[in-house]
Protein backbone atom coordinates (compact mmCIF):
# COMPACT_ATOMS: atom_id res chain seq x y z
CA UNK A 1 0.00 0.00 0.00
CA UNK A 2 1.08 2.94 -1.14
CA UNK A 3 0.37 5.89 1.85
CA UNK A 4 2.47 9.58 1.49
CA UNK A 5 4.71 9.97 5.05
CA UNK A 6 6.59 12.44 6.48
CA UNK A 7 9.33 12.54 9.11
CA UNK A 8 11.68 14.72 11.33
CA UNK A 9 14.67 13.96 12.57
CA UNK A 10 16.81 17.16 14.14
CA UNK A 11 14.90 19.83 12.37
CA UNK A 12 15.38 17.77 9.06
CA UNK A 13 12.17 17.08 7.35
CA UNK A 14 11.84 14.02 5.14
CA UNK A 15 8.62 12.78 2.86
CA UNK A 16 7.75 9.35 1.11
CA UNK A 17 5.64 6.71 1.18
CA UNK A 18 5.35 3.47 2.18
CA UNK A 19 6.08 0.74 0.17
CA UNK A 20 4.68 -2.42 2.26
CA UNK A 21 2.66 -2.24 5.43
CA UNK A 22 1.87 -4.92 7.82
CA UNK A 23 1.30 -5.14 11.52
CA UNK A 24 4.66 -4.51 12.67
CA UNK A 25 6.11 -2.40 10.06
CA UNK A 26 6.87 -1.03 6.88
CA UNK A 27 9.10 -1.16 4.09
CA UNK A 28 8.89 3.12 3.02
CA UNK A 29 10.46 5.09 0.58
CA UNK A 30 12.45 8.27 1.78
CA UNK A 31 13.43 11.72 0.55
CA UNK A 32 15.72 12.80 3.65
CA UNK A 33 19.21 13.93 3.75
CA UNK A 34 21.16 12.64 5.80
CA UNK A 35 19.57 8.80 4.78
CA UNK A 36 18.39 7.31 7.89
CA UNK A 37 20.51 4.50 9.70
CA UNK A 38 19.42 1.25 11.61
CA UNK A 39 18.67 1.87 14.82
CA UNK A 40 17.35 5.45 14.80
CA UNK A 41 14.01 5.91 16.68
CA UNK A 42 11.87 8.43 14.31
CA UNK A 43 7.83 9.32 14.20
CA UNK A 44 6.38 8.51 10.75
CA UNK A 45 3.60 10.50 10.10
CA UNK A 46 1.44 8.30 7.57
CA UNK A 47 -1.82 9.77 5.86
CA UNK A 48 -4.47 6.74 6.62
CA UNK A 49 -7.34 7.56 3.65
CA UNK A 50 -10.75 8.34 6.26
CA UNK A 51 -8.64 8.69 8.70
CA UNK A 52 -6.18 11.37 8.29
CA UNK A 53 -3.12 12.07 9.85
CA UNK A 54 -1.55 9.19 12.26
CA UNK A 55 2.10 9.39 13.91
CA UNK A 56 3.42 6.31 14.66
CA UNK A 57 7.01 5.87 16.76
CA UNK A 58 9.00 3.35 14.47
CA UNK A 59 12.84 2.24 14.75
CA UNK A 60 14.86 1.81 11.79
CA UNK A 61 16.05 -1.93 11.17
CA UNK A 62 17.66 -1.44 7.60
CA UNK A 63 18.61 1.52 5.21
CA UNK A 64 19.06 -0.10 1.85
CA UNK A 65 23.17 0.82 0.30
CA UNK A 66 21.88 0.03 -3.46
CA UNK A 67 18.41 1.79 -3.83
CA UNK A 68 18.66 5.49 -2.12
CA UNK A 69 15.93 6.08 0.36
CA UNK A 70 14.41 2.64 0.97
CA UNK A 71 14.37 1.66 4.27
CA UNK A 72 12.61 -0.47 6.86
CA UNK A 73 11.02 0.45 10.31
CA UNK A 74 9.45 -1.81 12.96
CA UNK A 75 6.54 0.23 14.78
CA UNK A 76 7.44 0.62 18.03
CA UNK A 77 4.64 -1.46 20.28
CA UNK A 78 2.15 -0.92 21.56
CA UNK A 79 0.55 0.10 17.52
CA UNK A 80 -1.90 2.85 17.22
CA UNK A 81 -5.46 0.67 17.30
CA UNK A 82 -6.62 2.69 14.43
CA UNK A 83 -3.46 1.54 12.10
CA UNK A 84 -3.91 -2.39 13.37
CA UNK A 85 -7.93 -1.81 12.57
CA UNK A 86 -6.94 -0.40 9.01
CA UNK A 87 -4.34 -3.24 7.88
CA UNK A 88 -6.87 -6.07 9.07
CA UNK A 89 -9.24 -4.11 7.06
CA UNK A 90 -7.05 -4.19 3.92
CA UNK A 91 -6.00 -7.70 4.71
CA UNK A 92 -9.93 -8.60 5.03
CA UNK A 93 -10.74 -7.13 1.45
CA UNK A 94 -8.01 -8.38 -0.36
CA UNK A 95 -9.13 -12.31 0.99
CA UNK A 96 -12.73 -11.54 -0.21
CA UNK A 97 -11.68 -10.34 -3.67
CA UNK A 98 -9.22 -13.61 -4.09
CA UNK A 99 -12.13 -15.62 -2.74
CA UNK A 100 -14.54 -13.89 -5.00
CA UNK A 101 -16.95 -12.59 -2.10
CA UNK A 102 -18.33 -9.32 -3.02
C-alpha cells in the first residue's frame, strides 16, 4: 500500500511513502538527507485515507546501500489501534476479492 509519510529527525524534514505495510512495520520510501541509519528511533507521520493524519514511533532496522531512500522500520509497540484496525481491514478485502466474495 502505497500511503504519502513524512518525518523529522533534528529539524530535518523528510517525505515518502510506504512501500509495504503490515502489523509490525513497513518497508517506506524516503526523501531525507542525511539517509536514515538502523537503529534510529523516528515518528512517521502516515496519511491513513478516512482517517487522516496518524504518527506512529517506528525504529529503523535497515537503510538499503543500493536503492537510495528505501528503508525499513518496525513500529514501536504498543501500535496505534486505528493503524492495526486499518491493515486487518485491507487484509480482510483483499481475501474476499481472491475468494470472489463481493
Amino acid at each position: 500500500m502505497h500511503y504519502r509519510l513524512s518525518l523529522r529527525r533534528a529539524g530535518v524534514e523528510g517525505r515518502g511513502t510506504t512501500e509495504n505495510l503490515s502489523e509490525r512495520g513497513a518497508m517506506v520510501s524516503l526523501d531525507i538527507d542525511p539517509p536514515l541509519a538502523a537503529g534510529e528511533e523516528i515518528a512517521l507521520e502516515i496519511e491513513l485515507p478516512g482517517y487522516g493524519s496518524l504518527v506512529v514511533p517506528s525504529k529503523v532496522r535497515w537503510a538499503s546501500t543500493v536503492l537510495p531512500g528505501m528503508t525499513g522500520v518496525e513500529f514501536t509497540l504498543p501500535v496505534p489501534p486505528v493503524l492495526l484496525a486499518h491493515i486487518a481491514e485491507l487484509v480482510n478485502s483483499r481475501l474476499d476479492e481472491a475468494e470472489g466474495v463481493a
